[in-house]
N, C-alpha and C. Protein backbone atom coordinates (compact mmCIF):
# COMPACT_ATOMS: atom_id res chain seq x y z
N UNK A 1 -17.51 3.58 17.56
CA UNK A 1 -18.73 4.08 16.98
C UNK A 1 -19.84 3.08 17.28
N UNK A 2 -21.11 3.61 18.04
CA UNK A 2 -21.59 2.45 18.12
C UNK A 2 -23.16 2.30 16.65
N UNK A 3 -23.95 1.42 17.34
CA UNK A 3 -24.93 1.37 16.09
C UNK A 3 -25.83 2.04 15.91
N UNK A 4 -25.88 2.78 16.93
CA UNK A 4 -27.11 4.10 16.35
C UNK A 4 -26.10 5.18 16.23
N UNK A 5 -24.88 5.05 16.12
CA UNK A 5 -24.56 6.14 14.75
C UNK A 5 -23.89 5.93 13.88
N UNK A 6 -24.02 4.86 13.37
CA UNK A 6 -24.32 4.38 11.64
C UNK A 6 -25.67 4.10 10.82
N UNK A 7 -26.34 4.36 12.06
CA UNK A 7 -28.23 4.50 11.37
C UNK A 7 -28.26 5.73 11.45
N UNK A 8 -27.80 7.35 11.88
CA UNK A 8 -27.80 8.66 11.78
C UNK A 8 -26.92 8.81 10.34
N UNK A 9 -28.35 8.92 9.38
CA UNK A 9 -28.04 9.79 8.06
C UNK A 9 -27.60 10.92 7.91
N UNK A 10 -26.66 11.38 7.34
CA UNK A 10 -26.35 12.80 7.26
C UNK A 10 -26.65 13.38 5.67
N UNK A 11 -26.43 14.03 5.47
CA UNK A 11 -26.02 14.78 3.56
C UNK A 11 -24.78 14.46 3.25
N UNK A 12 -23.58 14.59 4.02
CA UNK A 12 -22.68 14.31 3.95
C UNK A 12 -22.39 12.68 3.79
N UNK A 13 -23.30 11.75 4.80
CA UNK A 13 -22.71 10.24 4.45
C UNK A 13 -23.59 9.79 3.60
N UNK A 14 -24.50 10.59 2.75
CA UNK A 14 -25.13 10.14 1.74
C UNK A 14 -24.80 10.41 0.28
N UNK A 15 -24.08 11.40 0.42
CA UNK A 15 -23.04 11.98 -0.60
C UNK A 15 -21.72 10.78 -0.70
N UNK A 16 -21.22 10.43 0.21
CA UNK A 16 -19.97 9.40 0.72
C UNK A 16 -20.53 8.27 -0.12
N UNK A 17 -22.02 7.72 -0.17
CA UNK A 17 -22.26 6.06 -0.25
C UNK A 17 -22.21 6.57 -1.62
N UNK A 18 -23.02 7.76 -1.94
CA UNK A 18 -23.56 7.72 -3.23
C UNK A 18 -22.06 7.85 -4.51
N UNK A 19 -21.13 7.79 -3.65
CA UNK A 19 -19.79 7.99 -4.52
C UNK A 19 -19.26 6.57 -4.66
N UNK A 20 -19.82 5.66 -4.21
CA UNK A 20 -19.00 3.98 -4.22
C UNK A 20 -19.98 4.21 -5.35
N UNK A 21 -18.93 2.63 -6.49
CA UNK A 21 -19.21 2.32 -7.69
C UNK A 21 -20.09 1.54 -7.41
N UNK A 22 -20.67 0.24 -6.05
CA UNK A 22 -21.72 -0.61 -5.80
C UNK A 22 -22.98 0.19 -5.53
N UNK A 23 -22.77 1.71 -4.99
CA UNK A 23 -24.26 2.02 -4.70
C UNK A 23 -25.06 2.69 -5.82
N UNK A 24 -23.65 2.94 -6.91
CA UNK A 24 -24.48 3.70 -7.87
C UNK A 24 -25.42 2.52 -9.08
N UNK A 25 -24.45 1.66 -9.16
CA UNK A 25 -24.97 0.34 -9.86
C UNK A 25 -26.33 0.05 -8.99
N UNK A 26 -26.92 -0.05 -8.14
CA UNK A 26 -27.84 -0.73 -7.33
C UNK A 26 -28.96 0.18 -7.39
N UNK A 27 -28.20 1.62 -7.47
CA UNK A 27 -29.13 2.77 -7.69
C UNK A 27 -29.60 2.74 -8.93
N UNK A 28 -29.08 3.02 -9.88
CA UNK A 28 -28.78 2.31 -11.32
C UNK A 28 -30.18 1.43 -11.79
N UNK A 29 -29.59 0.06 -11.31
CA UNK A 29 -30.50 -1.29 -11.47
C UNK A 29 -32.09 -0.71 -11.02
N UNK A 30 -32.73 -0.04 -10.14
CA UNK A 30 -34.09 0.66 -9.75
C UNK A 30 -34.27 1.26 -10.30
N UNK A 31 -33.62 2.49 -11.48
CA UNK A 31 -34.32 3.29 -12.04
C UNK A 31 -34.30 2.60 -13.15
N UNK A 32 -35.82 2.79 -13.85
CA UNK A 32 -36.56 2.55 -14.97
C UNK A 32 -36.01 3.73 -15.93
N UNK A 33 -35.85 3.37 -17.32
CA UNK A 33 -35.53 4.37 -18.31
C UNK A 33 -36.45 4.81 -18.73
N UNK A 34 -36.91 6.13 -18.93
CA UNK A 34 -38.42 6.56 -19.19
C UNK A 34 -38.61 6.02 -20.52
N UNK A 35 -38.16 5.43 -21.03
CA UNK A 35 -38.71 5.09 -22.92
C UNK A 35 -39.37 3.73 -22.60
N UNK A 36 -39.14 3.15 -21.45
CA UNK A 36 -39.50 1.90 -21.02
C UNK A 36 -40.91 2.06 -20.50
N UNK A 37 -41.73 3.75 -19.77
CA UNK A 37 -43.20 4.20 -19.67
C UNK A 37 -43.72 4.80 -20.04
N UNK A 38 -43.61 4.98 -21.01
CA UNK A 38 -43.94 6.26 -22.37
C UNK A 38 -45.33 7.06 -21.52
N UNK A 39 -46.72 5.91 -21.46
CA UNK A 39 -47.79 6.93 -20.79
C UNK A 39 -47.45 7.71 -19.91
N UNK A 40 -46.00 7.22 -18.80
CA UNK A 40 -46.11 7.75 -17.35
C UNK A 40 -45.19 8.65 -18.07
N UNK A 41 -44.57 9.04 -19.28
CA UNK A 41 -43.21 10.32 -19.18
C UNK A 41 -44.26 11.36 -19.68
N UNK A 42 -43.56 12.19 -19.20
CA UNK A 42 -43.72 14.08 -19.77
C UNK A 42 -43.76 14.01 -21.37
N UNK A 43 -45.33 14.29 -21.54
CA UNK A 43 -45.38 14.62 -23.30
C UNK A 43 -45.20 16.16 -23.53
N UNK A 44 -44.51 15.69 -24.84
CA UNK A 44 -44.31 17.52 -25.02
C UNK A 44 -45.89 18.18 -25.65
N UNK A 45 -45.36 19.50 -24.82
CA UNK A 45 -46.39 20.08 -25.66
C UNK A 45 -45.48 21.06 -26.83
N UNK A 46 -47.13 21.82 -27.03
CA UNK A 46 -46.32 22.93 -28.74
C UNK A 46 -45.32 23.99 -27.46
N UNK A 47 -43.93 24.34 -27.97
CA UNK A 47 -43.41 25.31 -27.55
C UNK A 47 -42.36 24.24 -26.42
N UNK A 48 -42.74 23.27 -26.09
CA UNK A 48 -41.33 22.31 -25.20
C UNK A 48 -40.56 22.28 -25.31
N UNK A 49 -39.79 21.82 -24.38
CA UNK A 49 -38.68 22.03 -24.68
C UNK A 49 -37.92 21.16 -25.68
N UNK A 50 -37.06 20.72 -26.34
CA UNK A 50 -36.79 19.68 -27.41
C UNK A 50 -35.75 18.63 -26.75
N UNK A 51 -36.04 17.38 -27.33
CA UNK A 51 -35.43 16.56 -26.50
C UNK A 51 -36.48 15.54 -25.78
N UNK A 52 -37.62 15.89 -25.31
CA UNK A 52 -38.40 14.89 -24.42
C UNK A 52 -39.47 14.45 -24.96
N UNK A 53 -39.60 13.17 -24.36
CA UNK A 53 -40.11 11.85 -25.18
C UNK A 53 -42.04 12.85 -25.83
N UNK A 54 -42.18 11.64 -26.70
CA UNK A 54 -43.21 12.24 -27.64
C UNK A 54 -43.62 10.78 -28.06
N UNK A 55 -44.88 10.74 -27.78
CA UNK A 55 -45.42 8.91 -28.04
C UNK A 55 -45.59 8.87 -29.42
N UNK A 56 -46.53 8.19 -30.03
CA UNK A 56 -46.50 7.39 -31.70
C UNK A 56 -47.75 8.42 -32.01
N UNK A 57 -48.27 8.58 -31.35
CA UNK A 57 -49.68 9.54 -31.61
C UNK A 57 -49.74 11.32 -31.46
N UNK A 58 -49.02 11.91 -31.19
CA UNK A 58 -48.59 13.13 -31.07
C UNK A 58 -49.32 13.61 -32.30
N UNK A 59 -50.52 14.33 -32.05
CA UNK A 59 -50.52 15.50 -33.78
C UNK A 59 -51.65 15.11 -33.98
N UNK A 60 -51.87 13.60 -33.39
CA UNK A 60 -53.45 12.79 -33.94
C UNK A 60 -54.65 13.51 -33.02
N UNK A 61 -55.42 14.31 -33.92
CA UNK A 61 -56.64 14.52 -33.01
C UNK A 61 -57.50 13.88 -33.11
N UNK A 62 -58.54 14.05 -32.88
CA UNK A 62 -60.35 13.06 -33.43
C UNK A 62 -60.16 13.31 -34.80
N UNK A 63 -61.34 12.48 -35.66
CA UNK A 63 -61.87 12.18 -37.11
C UNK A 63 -62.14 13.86 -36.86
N UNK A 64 -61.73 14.58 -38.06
CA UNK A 64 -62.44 15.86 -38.89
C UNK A 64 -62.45 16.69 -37.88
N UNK A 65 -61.12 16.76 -37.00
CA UNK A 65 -60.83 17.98 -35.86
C UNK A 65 -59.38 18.60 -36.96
N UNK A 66 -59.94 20.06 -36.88
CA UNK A 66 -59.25 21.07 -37.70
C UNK A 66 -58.81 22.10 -36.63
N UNK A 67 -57.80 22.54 -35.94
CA UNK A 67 -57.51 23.91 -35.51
C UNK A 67 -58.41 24.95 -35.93
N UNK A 68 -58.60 25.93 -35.71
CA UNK A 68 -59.48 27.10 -36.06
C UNK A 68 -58.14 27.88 -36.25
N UNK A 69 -58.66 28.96 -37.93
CA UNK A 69 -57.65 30.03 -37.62
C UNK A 69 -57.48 30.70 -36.80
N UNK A 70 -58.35 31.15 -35.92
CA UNK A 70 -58.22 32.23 -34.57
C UNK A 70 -57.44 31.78 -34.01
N UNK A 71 -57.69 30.51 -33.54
CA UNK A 71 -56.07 29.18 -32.32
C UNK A 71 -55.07 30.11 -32.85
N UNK A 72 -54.62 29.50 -34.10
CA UNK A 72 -53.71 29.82 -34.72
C UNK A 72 -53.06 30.82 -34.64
N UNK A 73 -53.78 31.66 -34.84
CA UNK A 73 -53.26 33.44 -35.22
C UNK A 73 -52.92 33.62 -34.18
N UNK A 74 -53.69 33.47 -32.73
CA UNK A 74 -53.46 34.16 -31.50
C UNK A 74 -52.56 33.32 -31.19
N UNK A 75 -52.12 31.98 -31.17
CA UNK A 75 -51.28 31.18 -31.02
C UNK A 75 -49.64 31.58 -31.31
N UNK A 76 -49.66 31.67 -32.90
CA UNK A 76 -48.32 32.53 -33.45
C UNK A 76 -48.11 33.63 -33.45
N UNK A 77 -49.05 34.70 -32.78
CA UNK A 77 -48.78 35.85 -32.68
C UNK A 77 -48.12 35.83 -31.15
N UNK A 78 -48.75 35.50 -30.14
CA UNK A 78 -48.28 35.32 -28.94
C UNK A 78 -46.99 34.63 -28.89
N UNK A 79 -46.64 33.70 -29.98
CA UNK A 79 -44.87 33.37 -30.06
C UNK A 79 -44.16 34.13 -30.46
N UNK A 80 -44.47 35.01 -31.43
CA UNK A 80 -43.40 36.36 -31.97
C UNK A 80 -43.53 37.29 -31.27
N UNK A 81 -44.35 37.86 -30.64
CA UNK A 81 -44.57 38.52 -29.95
C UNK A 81 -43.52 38.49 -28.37
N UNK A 82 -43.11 37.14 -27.84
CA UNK A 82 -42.35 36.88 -26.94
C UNK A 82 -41.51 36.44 -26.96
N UNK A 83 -40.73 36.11 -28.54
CA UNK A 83 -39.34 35.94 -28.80
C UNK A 83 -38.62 37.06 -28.57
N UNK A 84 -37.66 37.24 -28.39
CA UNK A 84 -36.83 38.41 -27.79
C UNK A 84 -35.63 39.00 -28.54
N UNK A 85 -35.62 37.62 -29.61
CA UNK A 85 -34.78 38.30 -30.87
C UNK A 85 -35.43 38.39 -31.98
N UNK A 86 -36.87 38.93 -32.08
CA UNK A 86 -37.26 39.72 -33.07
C UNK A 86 -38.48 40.87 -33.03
N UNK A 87 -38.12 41.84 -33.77
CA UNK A 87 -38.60 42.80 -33.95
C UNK A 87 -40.44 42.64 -34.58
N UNK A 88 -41.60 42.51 -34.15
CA UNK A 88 -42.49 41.66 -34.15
C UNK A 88 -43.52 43.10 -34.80
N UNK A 89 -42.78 43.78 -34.91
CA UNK A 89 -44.02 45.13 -34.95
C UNK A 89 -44.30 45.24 -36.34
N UNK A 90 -43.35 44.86 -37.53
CA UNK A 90 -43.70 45.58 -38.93
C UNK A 90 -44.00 43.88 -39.80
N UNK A 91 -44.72 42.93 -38.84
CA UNK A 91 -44.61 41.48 -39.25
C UNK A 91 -46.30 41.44 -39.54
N UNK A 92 -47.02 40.94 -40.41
CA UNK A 92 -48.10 41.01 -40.71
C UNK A 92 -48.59 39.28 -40.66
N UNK A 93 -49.49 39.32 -39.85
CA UNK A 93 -49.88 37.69 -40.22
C UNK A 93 -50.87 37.39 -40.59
N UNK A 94 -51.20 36.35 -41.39
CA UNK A 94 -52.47 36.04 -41.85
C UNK A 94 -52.94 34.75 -42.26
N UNK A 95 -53.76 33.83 -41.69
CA UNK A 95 -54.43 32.75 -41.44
C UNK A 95 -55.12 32.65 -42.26
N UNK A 96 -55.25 31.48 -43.56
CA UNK A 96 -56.42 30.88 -44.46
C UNK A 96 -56.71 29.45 -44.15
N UNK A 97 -57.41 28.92 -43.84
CA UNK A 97 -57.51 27.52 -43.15
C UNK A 97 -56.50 27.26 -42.11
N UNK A 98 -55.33 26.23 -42.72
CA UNK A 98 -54.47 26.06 -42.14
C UNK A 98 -53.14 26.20 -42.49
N UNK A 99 -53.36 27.40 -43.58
CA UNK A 99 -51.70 28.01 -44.11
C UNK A 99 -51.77 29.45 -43.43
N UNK A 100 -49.97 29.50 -43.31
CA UNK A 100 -49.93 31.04 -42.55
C UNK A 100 -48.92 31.96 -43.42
N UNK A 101 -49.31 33.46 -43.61
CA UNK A 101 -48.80 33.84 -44.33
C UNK A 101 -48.28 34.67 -43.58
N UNK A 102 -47.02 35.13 -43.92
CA UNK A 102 -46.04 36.10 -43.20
C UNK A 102 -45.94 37.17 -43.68
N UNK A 103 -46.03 38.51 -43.65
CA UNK A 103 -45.78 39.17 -44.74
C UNK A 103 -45.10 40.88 -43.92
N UNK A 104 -44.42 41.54 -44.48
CA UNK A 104 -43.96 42.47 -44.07
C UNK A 104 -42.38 42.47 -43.69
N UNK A 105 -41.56 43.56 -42.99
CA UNK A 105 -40.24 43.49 -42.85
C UNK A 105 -39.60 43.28 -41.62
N UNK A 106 -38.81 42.64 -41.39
CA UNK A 106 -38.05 41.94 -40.02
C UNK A 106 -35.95 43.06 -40.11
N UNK A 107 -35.71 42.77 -39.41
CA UNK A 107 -34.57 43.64 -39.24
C UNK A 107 -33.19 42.79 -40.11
N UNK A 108 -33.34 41.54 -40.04
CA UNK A 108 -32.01 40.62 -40.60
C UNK A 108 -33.20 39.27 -41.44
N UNK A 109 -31.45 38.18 -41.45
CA UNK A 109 -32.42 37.11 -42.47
C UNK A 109 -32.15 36.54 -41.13
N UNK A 110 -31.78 36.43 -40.00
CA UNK A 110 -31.68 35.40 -39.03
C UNK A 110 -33.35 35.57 -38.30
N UNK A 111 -34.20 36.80 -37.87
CA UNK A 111 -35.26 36.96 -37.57
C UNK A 111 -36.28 36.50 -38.79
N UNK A 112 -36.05 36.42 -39.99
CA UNK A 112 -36.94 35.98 -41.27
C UNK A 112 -37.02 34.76 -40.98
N UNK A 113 -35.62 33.92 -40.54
CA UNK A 113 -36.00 32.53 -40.77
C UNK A 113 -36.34 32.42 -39.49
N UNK A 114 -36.13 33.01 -38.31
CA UNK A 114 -36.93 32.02 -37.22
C UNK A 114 -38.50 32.52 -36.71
N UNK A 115 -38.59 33.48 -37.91
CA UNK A 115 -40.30 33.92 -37.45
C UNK A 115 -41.09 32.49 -38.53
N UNK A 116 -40.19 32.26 -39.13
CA UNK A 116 -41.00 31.41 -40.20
C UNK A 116 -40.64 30.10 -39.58
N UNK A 117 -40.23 29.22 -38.49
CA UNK A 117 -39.50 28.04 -38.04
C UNK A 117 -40.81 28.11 -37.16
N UNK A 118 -41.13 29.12 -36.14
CA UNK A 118 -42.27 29.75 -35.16
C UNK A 118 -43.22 29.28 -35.52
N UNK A 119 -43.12 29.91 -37.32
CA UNK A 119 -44.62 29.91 -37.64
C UNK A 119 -44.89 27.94 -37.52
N UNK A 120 -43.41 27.51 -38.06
CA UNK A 120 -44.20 26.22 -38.80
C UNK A 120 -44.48 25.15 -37.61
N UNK A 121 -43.92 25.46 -36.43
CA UNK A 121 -44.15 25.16 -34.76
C UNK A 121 -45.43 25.15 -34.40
N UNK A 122 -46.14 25.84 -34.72
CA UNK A 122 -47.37 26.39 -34.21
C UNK A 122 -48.43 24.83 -34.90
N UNK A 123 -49.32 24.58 -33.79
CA UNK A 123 -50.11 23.17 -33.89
C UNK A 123 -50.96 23.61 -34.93
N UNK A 124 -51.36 23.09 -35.72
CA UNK A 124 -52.37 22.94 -36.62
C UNK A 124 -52.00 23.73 -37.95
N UNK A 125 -50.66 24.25 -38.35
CA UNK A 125 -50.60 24.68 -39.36
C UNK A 125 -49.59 23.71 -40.45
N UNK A 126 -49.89 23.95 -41.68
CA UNK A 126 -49.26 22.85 -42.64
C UNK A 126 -48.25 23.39 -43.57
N UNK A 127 -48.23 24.89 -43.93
CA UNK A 127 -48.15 25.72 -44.74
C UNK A 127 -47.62 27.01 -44.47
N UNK A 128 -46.30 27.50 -44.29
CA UNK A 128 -45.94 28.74 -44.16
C UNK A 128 -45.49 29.36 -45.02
N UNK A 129 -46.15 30.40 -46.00
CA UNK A 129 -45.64 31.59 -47.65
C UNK A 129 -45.25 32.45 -46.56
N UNK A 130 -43.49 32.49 -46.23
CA UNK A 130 -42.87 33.77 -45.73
C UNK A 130 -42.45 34.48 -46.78
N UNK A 131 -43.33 35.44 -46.67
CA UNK A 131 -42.78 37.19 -48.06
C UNK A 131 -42.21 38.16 -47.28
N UNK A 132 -41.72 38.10 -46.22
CA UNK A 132 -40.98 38.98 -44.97
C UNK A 132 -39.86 39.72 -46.16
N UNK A 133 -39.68 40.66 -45.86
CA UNK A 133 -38.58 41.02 -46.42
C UNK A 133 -37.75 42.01 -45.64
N UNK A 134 -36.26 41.89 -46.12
CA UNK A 134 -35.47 42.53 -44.65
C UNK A 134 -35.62 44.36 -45.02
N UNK A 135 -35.29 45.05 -43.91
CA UNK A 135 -35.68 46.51 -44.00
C UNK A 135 -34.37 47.31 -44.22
N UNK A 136 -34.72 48.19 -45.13
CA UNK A 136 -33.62 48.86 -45.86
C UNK A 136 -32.25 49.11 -44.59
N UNK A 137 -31.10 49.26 -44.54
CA UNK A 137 -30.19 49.55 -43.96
C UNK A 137 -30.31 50.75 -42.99
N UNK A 138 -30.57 52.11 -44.23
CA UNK A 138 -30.99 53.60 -43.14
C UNK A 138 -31.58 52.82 -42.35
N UNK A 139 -33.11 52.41 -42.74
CA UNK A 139 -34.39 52.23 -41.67
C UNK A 139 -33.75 51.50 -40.95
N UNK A 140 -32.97 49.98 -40.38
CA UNK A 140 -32.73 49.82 -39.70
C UNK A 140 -31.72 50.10 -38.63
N UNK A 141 -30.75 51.44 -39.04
CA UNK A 141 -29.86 52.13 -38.10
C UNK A 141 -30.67 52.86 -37.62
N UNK A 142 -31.97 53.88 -37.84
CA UNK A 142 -32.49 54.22 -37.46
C UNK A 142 -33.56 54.04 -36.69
N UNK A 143 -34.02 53.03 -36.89
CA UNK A 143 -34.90 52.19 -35.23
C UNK A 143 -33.89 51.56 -34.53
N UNK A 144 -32.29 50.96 -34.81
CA UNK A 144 -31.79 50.62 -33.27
C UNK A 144 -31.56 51.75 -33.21
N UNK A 145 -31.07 53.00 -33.44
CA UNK A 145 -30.34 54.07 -32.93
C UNK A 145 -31.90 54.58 -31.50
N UNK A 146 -33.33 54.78 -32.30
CA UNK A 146 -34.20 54.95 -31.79
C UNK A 146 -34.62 54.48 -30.29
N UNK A 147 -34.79 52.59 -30.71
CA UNK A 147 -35.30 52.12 -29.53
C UNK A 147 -34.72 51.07 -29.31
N UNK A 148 -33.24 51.32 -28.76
CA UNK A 148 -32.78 49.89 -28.42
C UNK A 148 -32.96 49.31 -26.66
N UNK A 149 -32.91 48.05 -26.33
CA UNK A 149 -33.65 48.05 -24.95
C UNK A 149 -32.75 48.77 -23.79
N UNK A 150 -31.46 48.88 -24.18
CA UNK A 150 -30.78 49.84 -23.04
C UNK A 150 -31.68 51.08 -23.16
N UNK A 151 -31.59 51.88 -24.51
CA UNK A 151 -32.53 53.32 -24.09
C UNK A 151 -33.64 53.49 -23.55
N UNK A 152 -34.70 52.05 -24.11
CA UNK A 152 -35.70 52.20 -23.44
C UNK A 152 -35.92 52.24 -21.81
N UNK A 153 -34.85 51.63 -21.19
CA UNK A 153 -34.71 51.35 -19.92
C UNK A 153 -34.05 52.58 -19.30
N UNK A 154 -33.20 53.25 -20.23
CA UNK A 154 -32.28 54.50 -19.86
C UNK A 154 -33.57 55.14 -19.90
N UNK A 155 -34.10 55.22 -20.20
CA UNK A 155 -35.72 56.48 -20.62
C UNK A 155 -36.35 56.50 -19.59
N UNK A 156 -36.61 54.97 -19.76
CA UNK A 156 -37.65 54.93 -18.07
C UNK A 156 -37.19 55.32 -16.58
N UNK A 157 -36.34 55.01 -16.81
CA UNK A 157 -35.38 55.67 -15.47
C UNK A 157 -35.08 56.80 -15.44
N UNK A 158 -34.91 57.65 -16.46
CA UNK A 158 -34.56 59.12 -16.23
C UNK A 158 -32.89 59.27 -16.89
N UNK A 159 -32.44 58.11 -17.03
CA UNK A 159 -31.05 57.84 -16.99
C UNK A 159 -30.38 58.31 -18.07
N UNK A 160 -28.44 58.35 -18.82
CA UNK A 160 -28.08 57.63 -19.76
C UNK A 160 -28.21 59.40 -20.77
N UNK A 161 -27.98 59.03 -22.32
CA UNK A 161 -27.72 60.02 -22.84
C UNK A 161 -29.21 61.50 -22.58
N UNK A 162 -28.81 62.52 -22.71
CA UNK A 162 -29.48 63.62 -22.61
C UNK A 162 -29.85 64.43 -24.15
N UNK A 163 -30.97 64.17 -24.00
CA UNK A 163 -31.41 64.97 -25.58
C UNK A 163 -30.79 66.19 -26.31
């Protein structure tokens, strides 16, 4: 083998080095742990994913900066609205400064508590009164029987049971 083909990199002999215990240590020793550059890491924003770094100041805005309820409303409405395990239509919301009120009926208590987890996610609010209450049994066999997302999709297509 001569020496210009042990200077021809492949995927394969880079996969090979990267499996010795000396190259991973050396590899290792160069990378910086991101808690060690806090400015240079990925700050989360509202809705991130959980898990990644978040500096000492997170939440701090300027002197006498308040969210607006509108942020807000359109903010947490646009999160229930695109959760996919809940039923967002019979959910009433309502913004007074910076408390949010929930009000109306959700299908289970697992959609009650995570419209209200949503709510308390949402930047600038302090305060979530969830009065959600779950929807009678009939009513809810009768909207999945109605519109569950297979039918809706069976519908649109033409497809699936026949009236």
């Amino acid at each position: 083998m001569s020496h210009r083909d042990r200077d021809i990199k492949s995927p394969l002999s880079e996969a090979l080095v990267d499996r010795r215990p000396a190259a991973k240590a050396a590899k290792a020793a160069h990378e910086t742990p991101v808690w060690e550059h806090a400015p240079a890491a990925p700050m989360r924003v509202p809705g991130g994913a959980p898990g990644t770094p978040q500096g000492p100041y997170r939440g701090r805005g300027p002197r006498g900066y308040a969210r607006s309820p509108a942020r807000i409303y359109e903010d947490l409405c646009d999160r229930l609205t695109e959760n996919p395990f809940i039923d967002a239509t019979d959910i009433e919301v309502t913004v007074g400064g910076t408390e949010v009120t929930l009000s109306g009926a959700v299908q289970d208590t697992i959609a009650m508590r995570q419209a209200q987890a949503i709510a308390e996610e949402v930047a600038g609010v302090t305060h979530v009164h969830n009065r959600l209450q779950l929807r009678e049994a009939a009513e809810r066999e009768a909207t999945e029987r109605e519109a569950t997302p297979g039918r809706t999709v069976n519908a649109a297509l033409g497809t699936g049971e026949k009236p």
